[in-house]
N, C-alpha and C. Protein backbone atom coordinates (compact mmCIF):
# COMPACT_ATOMS: atom_id res chain seq x y z
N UNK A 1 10.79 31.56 27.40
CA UNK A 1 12.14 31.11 27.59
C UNK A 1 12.88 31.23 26.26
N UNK A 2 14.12 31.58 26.37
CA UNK A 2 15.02 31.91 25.44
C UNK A 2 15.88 30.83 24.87
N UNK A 3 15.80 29.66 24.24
CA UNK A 3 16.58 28.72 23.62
C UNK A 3 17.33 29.15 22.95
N UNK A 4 18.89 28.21 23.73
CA UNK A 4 20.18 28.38 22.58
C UNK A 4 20.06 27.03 21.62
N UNK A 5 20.43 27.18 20.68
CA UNK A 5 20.27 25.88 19.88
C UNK A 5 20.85 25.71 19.31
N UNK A 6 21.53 24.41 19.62
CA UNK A 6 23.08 24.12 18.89
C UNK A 6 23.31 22.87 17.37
N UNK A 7 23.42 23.53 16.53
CA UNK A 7 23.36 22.66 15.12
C UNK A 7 24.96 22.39 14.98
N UNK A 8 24.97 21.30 13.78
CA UNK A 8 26.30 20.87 13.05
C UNK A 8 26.22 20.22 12.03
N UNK A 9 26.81 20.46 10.62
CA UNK A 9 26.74 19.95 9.97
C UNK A 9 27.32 18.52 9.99
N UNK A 10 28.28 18.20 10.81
CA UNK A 10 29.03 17.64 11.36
C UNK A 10 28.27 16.22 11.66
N UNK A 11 26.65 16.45 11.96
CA UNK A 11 25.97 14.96 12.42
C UNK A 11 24.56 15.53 11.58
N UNK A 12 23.89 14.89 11.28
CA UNK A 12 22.74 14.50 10.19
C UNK A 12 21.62 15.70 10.89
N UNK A 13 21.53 16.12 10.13
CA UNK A 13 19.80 17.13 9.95
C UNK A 13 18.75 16.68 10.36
N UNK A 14 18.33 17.33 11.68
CA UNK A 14 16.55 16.89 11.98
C UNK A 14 16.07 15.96 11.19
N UNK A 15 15.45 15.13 11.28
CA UNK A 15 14.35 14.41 10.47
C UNK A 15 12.81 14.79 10.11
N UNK A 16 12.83 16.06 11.57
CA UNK A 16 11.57 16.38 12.32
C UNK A 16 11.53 17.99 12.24
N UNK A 17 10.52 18.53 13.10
CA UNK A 17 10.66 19.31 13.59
C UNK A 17 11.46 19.77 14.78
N UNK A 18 12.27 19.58 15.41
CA UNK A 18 13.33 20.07 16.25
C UNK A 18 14.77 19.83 16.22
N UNK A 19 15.49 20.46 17.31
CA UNK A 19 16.70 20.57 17.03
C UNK A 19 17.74 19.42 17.70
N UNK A 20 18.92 19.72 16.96
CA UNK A 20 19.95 19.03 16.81
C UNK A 20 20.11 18.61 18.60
N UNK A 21 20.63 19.81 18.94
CA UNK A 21 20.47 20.20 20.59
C UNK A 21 20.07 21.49 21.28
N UNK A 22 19.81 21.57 22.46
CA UNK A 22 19.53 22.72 23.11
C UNK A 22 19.70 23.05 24.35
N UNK A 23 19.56 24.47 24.66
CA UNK A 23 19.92 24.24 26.23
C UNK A 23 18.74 25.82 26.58
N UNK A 24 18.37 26.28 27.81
CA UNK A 24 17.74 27.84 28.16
C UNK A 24 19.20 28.77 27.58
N UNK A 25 18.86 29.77 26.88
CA UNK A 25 19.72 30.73 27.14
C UNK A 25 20.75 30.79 28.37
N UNK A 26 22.17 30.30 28.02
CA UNK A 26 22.81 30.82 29.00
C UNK A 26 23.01 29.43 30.02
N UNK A 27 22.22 28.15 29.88
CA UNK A 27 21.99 27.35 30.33
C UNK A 27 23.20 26.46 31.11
N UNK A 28 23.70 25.35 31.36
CA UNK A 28 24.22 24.87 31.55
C UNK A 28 24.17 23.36 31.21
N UNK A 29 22.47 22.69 31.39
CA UNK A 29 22.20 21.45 30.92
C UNK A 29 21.87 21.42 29.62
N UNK A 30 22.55 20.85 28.28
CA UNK A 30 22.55 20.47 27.53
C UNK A 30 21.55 19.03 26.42
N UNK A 31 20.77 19.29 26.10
CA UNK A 31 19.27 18.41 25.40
C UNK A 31 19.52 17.85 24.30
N UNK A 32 20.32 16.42 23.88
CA UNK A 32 20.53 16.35 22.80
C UNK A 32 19.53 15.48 22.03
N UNK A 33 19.04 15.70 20.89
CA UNK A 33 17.97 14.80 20.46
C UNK A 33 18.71 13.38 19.82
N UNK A 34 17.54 12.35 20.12
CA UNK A 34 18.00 11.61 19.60
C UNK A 34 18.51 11.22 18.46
N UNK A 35 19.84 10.05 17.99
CA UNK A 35 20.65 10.33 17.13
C UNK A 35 20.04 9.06 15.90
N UNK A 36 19.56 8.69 15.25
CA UNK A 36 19.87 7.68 14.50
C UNK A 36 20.80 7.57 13.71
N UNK A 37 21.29 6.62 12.89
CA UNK A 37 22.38 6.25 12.26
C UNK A 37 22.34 6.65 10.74
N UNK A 38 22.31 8.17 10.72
CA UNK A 38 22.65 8.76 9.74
C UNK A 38 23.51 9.08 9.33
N UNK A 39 24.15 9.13 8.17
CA UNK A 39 25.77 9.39 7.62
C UNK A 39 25.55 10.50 6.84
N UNK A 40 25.83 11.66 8.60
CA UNK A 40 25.89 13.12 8.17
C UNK A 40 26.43 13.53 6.58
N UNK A 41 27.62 12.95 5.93
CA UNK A 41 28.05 13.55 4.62
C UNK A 41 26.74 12.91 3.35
N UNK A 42 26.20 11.77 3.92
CA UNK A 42 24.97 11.63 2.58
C UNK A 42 24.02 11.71 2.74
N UNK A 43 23.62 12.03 4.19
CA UNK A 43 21.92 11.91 4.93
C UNK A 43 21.25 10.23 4.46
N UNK A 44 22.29 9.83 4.46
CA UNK A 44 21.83 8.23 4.12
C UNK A 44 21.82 7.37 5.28
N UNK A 45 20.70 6.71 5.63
CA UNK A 45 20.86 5.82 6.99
C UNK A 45 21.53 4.34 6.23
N UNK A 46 22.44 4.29 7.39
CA UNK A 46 23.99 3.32 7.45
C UNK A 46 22.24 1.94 7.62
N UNK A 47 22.80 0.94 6.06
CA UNK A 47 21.77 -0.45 6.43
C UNK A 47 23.05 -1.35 7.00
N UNK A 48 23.37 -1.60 8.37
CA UNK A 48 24.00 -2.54 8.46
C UNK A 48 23.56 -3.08 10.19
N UNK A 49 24.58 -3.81 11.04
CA UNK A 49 23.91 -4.94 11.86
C UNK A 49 23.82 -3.56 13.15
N UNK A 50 22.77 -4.15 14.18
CA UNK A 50 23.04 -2.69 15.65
C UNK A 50 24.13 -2.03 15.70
N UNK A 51 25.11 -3.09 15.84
CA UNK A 51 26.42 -3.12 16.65
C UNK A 51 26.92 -1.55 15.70
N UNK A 52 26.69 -1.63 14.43
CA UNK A 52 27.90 -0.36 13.27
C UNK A 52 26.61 0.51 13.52
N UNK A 53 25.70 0.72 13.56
CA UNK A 53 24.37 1.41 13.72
C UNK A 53 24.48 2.18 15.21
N UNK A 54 24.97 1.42 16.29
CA UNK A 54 25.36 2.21 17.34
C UNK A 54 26.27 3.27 16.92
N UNK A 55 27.61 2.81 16.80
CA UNK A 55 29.08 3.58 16.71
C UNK A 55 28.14 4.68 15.40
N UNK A 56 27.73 4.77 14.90
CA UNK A 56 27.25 5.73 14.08
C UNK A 56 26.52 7.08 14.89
N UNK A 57 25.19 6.35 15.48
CA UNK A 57 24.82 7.36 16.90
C UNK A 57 25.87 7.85 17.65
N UNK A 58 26.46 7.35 17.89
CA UNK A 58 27.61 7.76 19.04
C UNK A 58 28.22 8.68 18.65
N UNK A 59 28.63 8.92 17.14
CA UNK A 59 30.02 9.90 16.69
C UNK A 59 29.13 10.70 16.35
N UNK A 60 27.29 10.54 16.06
CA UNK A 60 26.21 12.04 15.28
C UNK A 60 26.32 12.52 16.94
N UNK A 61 26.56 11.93 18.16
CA UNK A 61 25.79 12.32 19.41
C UNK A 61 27.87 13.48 19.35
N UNK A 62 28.33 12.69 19.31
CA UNK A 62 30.04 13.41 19.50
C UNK A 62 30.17 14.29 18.49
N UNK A 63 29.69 14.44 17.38
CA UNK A 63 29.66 15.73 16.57
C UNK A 63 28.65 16.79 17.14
N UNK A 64 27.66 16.59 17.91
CA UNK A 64 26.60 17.80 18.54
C UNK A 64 27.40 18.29 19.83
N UNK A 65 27.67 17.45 20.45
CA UNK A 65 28.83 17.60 21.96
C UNK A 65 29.83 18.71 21.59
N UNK A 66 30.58 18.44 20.22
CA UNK A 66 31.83 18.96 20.24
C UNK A 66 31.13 20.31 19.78
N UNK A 67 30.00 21.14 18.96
CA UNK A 67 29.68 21.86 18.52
C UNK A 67 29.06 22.66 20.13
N UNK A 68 28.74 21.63 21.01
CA UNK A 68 28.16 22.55 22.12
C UNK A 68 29.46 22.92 22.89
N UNK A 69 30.67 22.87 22.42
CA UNK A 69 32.03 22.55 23.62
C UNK A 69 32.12 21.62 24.44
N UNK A 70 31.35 20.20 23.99
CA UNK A 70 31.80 19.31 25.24
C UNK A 70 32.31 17.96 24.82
N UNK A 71 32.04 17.27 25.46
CA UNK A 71 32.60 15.64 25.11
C UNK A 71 31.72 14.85 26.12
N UNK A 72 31.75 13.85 25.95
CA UNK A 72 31.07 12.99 26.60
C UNK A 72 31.49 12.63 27.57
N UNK A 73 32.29 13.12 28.86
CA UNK A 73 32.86 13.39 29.51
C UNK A 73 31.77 14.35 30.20
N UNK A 74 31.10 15.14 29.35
CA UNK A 74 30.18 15.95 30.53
C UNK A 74 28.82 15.60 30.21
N UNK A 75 29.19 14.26 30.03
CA UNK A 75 27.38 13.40 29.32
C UNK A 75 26.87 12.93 30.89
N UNK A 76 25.66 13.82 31.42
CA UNK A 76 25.00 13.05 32.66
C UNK A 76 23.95 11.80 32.67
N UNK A 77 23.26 11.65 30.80
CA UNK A 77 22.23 10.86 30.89
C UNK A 77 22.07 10.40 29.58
N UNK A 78 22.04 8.72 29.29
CA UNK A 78 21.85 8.67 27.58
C UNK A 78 20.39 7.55 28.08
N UNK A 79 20.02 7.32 26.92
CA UNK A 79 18.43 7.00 26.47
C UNK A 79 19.09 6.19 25.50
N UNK A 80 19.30 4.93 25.44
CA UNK A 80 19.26 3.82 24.40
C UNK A 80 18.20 2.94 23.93
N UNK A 81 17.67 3.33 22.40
CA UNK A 81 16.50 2.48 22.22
C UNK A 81 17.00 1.83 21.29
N UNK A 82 16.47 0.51 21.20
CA UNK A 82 16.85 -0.17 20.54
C UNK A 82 15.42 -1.41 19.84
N UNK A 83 15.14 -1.85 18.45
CA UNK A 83 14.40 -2.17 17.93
C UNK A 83 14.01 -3.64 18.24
N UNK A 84 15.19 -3.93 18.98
CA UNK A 84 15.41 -5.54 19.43
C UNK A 84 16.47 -5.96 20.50
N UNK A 85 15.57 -6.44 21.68
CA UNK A 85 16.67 -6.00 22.56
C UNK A 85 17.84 -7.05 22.64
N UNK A 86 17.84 -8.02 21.70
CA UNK A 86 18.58 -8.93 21.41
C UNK A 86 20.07 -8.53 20.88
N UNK A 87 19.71 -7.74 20.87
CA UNK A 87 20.92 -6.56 20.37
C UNK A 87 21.96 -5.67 21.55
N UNK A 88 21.18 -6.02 22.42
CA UNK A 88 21.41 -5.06 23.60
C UNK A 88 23.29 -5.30 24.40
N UNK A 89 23.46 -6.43 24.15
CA UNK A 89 25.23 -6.86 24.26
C UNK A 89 26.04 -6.14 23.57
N UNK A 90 25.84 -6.67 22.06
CA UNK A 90 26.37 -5.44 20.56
C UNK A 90 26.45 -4.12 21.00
N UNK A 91 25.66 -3.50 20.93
CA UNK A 91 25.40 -2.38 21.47
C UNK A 91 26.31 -1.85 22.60
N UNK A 92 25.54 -2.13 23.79
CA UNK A 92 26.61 -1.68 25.04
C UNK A 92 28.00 -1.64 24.70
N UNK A 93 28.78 -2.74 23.84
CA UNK A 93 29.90 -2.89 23.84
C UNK A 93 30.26 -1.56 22.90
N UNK A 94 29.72 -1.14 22.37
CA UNK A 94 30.51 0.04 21.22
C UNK A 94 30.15 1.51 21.90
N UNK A 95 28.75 1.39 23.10
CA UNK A 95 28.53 2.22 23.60
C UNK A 95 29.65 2.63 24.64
N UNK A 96 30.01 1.56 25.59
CA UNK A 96 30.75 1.88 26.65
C UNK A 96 32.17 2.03 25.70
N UNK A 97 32.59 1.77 24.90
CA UNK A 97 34.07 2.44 24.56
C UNK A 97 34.10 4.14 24.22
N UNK A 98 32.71 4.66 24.53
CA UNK A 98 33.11 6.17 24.62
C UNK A 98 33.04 6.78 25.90
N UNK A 99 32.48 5.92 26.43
CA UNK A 99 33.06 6.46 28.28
C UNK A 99 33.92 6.03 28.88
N UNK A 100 34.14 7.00 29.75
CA UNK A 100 35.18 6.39 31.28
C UNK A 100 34.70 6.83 32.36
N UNK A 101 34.96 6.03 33.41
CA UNK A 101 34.15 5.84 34.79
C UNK A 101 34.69 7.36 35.08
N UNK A 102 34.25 8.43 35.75
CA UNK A 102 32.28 7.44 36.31
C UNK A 102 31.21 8.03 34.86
N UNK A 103 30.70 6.59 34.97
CA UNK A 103 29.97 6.66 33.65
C UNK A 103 28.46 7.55 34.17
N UNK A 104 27.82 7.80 32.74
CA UNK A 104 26.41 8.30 32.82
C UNK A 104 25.45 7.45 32.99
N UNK A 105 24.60 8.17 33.82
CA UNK A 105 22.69 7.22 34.05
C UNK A 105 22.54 7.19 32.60
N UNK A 106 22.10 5.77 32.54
CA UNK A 106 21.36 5.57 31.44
C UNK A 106 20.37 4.14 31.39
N UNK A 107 19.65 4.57 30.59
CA UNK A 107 18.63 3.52 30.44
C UNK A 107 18.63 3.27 28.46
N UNK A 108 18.13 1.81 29.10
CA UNK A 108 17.86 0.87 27.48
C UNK A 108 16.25 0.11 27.59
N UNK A 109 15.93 0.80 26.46
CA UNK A 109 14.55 0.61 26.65
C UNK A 109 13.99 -0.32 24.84
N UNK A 110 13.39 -0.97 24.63
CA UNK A 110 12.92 -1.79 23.19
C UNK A 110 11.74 -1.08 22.67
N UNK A 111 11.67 -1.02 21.67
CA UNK A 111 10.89 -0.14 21.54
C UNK A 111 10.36 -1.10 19.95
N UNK A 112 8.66 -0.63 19.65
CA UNK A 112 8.39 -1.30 18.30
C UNK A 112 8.67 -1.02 17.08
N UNK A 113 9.12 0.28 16.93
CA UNK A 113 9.93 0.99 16.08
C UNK A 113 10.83 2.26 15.85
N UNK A 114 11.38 2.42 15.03
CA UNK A 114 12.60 3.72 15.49
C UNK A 114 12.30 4.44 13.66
N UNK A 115 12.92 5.51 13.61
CA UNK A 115 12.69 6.35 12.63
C UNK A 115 13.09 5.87 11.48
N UNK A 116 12.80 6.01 10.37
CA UNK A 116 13.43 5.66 8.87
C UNK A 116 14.17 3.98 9.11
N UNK A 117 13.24 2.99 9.97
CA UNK A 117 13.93 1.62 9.94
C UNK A 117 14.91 1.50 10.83
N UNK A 118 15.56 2.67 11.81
CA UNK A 118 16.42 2.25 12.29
C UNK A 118 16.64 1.17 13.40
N UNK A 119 17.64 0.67 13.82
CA UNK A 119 17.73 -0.24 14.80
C UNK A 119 17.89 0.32 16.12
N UNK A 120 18.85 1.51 15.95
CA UNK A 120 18.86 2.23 17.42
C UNK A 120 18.74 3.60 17.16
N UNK A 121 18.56 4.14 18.15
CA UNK A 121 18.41 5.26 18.35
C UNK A 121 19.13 5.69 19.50
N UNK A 122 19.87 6.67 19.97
CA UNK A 122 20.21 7.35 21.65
C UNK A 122 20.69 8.53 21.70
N UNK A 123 19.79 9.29 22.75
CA UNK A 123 20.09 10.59 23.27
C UNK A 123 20.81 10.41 24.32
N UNK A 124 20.86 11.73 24.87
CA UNK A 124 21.69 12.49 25.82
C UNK A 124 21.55 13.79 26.13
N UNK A 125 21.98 14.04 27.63
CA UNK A 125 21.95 15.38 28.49
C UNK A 125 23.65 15.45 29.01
N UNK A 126 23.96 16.51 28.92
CA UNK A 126 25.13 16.92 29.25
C UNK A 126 25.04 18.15 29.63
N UNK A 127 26.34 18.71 30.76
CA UNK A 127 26.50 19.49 31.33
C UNK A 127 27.97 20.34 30.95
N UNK A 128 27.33 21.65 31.14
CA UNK A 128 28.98 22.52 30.97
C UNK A 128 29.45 22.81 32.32
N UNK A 129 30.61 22.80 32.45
CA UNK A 129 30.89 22.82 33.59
C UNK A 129 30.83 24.25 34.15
């Protein structure tokens, strides 16, 4: 299979081995890896509370979107992890101000740890129309 693979300087550099996002050659469903709260201009992870740690994911997940041509608008599925689910109010609230109904499947799951300390983490699948 032929992977398109969509980078941006725009949201923070792999941590890992894989990519930013992807889709099959030619594809239509869109693979975005998960985002932690990296501050694409210093590759420095943002130390502050979930809540600014979300809105950080959200704009690395909206800088890969806009590089694939989309918006979150053609987001079918996000994956919210989070280090403590005590957090999980904070969160939603900065999450849902980037959608509008009808919103995406998604799930929030706790998890025992997230990459480089982070508090959250969240992917996404999106579609071109």
């Amino acid at each position: 299979m032929n992977r398109q693979i969509i980078e941006t300087k725009d949201a923070p550099d792999a941590v890992g081995p894989y990519s930013q996002a992807c889709s099959s050659q030619g594809g239509k469903t869109i693979y975005l890896s998960g985002q932690i709260p990296i501050d694409p201009a210093t590759g420095q992870m943002l130390q502050a509370p979930a809540a600014q740690q979300a809105e950080r994911c959200m704009e690395n997940l909206k800088a890969v979107l806009h590089a694939a041509g989309l918006t979150f608008d053609d987001v079918l599925r996000c994956t919210i992890y989070l280090s403590d689910m005590a957090d999980f109010v904070a969160v939603n609230e900065v999450y849902g101000r980037y959608f509008t109904p009808p919103y995406p499947a998604r799930a929030t799951v706790q998890v025992s740890a997230l990459p480089k300390g982070a508090l959250v983490e969240i992917d996404a699948m999106a579609e071109r129309s």
